[in-house]
Protein backbone atom coordinates (compact mmCIF):
# COMPACT_ATOMS: atom_id res chain seq x y z
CA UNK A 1 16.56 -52.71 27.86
CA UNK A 2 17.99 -50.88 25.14
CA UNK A 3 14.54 -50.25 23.59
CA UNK A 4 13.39 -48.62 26.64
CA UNK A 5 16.42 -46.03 26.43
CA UNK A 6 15.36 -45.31 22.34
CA UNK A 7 11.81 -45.09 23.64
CA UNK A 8 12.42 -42.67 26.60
CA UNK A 9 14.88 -40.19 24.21
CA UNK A 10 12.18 -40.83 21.76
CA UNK A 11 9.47 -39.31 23.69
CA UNK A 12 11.32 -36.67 25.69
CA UNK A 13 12.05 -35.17 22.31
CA UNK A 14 8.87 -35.52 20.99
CA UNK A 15 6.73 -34.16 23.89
CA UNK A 16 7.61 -30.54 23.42
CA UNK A 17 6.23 -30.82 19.75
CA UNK A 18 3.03 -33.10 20.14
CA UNK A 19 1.76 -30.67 23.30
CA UNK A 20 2.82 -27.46 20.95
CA UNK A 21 0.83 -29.14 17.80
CA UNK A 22 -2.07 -30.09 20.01
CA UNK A 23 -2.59 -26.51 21.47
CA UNK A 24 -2.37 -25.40 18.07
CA UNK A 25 -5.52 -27.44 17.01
CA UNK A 26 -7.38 -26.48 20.12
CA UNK A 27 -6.59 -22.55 19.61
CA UNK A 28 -7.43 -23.54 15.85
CA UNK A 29 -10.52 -24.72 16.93
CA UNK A 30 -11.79 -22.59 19.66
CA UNK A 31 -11.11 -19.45 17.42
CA UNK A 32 -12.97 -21.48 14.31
CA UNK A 33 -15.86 -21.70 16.85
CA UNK A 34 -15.95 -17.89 18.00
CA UNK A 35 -15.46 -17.29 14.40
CA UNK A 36 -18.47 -19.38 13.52
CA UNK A 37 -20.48 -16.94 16.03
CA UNK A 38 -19.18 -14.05 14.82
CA UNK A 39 -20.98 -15.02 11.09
CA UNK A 40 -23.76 -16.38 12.46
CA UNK A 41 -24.54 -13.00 14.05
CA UNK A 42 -23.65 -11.28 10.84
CA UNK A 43 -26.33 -13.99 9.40
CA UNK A 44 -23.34 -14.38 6.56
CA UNK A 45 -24.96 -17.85 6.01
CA UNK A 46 -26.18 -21.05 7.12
CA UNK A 47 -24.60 -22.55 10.74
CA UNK A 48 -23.12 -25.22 8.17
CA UNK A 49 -21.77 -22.71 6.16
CA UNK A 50 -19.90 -20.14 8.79
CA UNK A 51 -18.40 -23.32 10.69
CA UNK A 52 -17.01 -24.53 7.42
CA UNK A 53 -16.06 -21.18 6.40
CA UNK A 54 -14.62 -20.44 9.94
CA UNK A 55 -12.69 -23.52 9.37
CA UNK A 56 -11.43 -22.80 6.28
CA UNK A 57 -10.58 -19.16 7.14
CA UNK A 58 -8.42 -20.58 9.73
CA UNK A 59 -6.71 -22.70 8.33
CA UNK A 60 -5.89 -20.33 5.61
CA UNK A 61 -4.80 -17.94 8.11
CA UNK A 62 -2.20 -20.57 10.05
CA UNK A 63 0.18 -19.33 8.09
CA UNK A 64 -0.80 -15.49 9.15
CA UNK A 65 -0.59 -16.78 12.56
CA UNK A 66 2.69 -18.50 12.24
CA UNK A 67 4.18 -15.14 11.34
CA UNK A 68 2.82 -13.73 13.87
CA UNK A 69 5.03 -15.50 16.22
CA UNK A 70 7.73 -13.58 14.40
CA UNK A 71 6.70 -9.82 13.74
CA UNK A 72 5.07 -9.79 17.56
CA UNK A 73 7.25 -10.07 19.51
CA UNK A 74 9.89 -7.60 17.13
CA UNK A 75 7.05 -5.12 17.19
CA UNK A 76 5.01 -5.75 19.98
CA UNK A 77 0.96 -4.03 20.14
CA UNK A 78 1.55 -2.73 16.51
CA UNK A 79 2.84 -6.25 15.31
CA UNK A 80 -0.44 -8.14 16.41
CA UNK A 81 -2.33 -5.37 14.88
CA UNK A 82 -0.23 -6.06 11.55
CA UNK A 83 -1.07 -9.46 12.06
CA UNK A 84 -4.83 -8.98 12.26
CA UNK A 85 -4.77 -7.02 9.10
CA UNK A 86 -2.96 -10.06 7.47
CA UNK A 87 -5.49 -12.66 8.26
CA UNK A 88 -8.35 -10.63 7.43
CA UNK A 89 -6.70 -9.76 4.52
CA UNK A 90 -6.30 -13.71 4.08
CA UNK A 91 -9.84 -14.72 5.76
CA UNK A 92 -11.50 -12.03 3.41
CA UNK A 93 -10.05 -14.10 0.70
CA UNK A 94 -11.47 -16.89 1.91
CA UNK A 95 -15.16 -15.92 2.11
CA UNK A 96 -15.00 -14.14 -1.12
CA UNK A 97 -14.37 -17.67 -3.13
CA UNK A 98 -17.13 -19.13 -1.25
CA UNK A 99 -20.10 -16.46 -1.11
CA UNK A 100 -19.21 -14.22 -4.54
CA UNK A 101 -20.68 -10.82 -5.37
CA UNK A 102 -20.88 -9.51 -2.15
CA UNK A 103 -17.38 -8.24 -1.57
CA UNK A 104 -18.01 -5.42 1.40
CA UNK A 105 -20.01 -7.78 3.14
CA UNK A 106 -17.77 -10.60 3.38
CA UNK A 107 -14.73 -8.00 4.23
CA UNK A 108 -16.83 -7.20 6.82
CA UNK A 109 -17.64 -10.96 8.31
CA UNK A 110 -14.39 -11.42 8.01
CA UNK A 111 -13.11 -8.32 10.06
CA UNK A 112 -15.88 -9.10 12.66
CA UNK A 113 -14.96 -12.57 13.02
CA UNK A 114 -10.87 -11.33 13.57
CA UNK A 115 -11.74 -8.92 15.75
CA UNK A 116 -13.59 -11.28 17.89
CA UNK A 117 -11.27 -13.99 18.00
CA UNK A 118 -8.33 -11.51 18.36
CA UNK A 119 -10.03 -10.24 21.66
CA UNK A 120 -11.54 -13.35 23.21
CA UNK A 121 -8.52 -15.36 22.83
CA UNK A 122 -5.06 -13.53 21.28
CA UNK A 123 -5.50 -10.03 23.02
CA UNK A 124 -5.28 -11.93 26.19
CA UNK A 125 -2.68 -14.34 25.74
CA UNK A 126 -0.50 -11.38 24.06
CA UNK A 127 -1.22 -9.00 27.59
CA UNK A 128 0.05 -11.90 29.73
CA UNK A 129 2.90 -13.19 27.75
């Protein structure tokens, strides 16, 4: 009996955090995805290539997107658009260490694939929240 009271404290305070982690991978995910698209139709490299890069990008950019959840809300519209600039800034990075010598190009890709995630998935969210 008294495991079943450690167990139910246990997993009312764990709930909140394992559903906030797991829509964290699937927004991870889903904007890795659009991302992928978005250098595809830039033809910035193979499909292997722009899903690894997309993946990589993104992860590089959690921490861009953790801060967002900070200077958004304080700033609102021009907040997110700070925070787009950051992880471009950060997923530009990113594509430069893995396709070199074409610096424009991959700023480019990388402001493409922003801008589409931003608007498919964040633009919304932040226009409803």
């Amino acid at each position: 009996m008294v495991y079943a009271n450690h167990y139910l404290i246990f997993t009312d305070t764990m709930a909140p955090i394992i559903l906030y982690l797991l829509t964290l991978f699937i927004v991870l995910l889903l904007t890795a995805l659009i991302e992928t698209v978005a250098l595809q139709l830039m033809r910035w490299g193979t499909f292997k290539q722009c899903i690894r890069a997309a993946l990589v990008m993104n992860l590089a950019s959690l921490i861009g997107w953790i801060l967002m959840l900070v200077i958004v809300p304080q700033f609102g519209f021009a907040g997110l658009l700070l925070a787009i600039l950051f992880s471009t800034v950060i997923e530009w990075g990113v594509l430069a260490r893995m396709k070199r010598g074409v610096a424009a190009y991959n700023f480019l890709a990388a402001l493409a694939a922003n801008l589409a995630s931003y608007l498919i998935i964040l633009l919304p969210a932040f226009l409803y929240s």
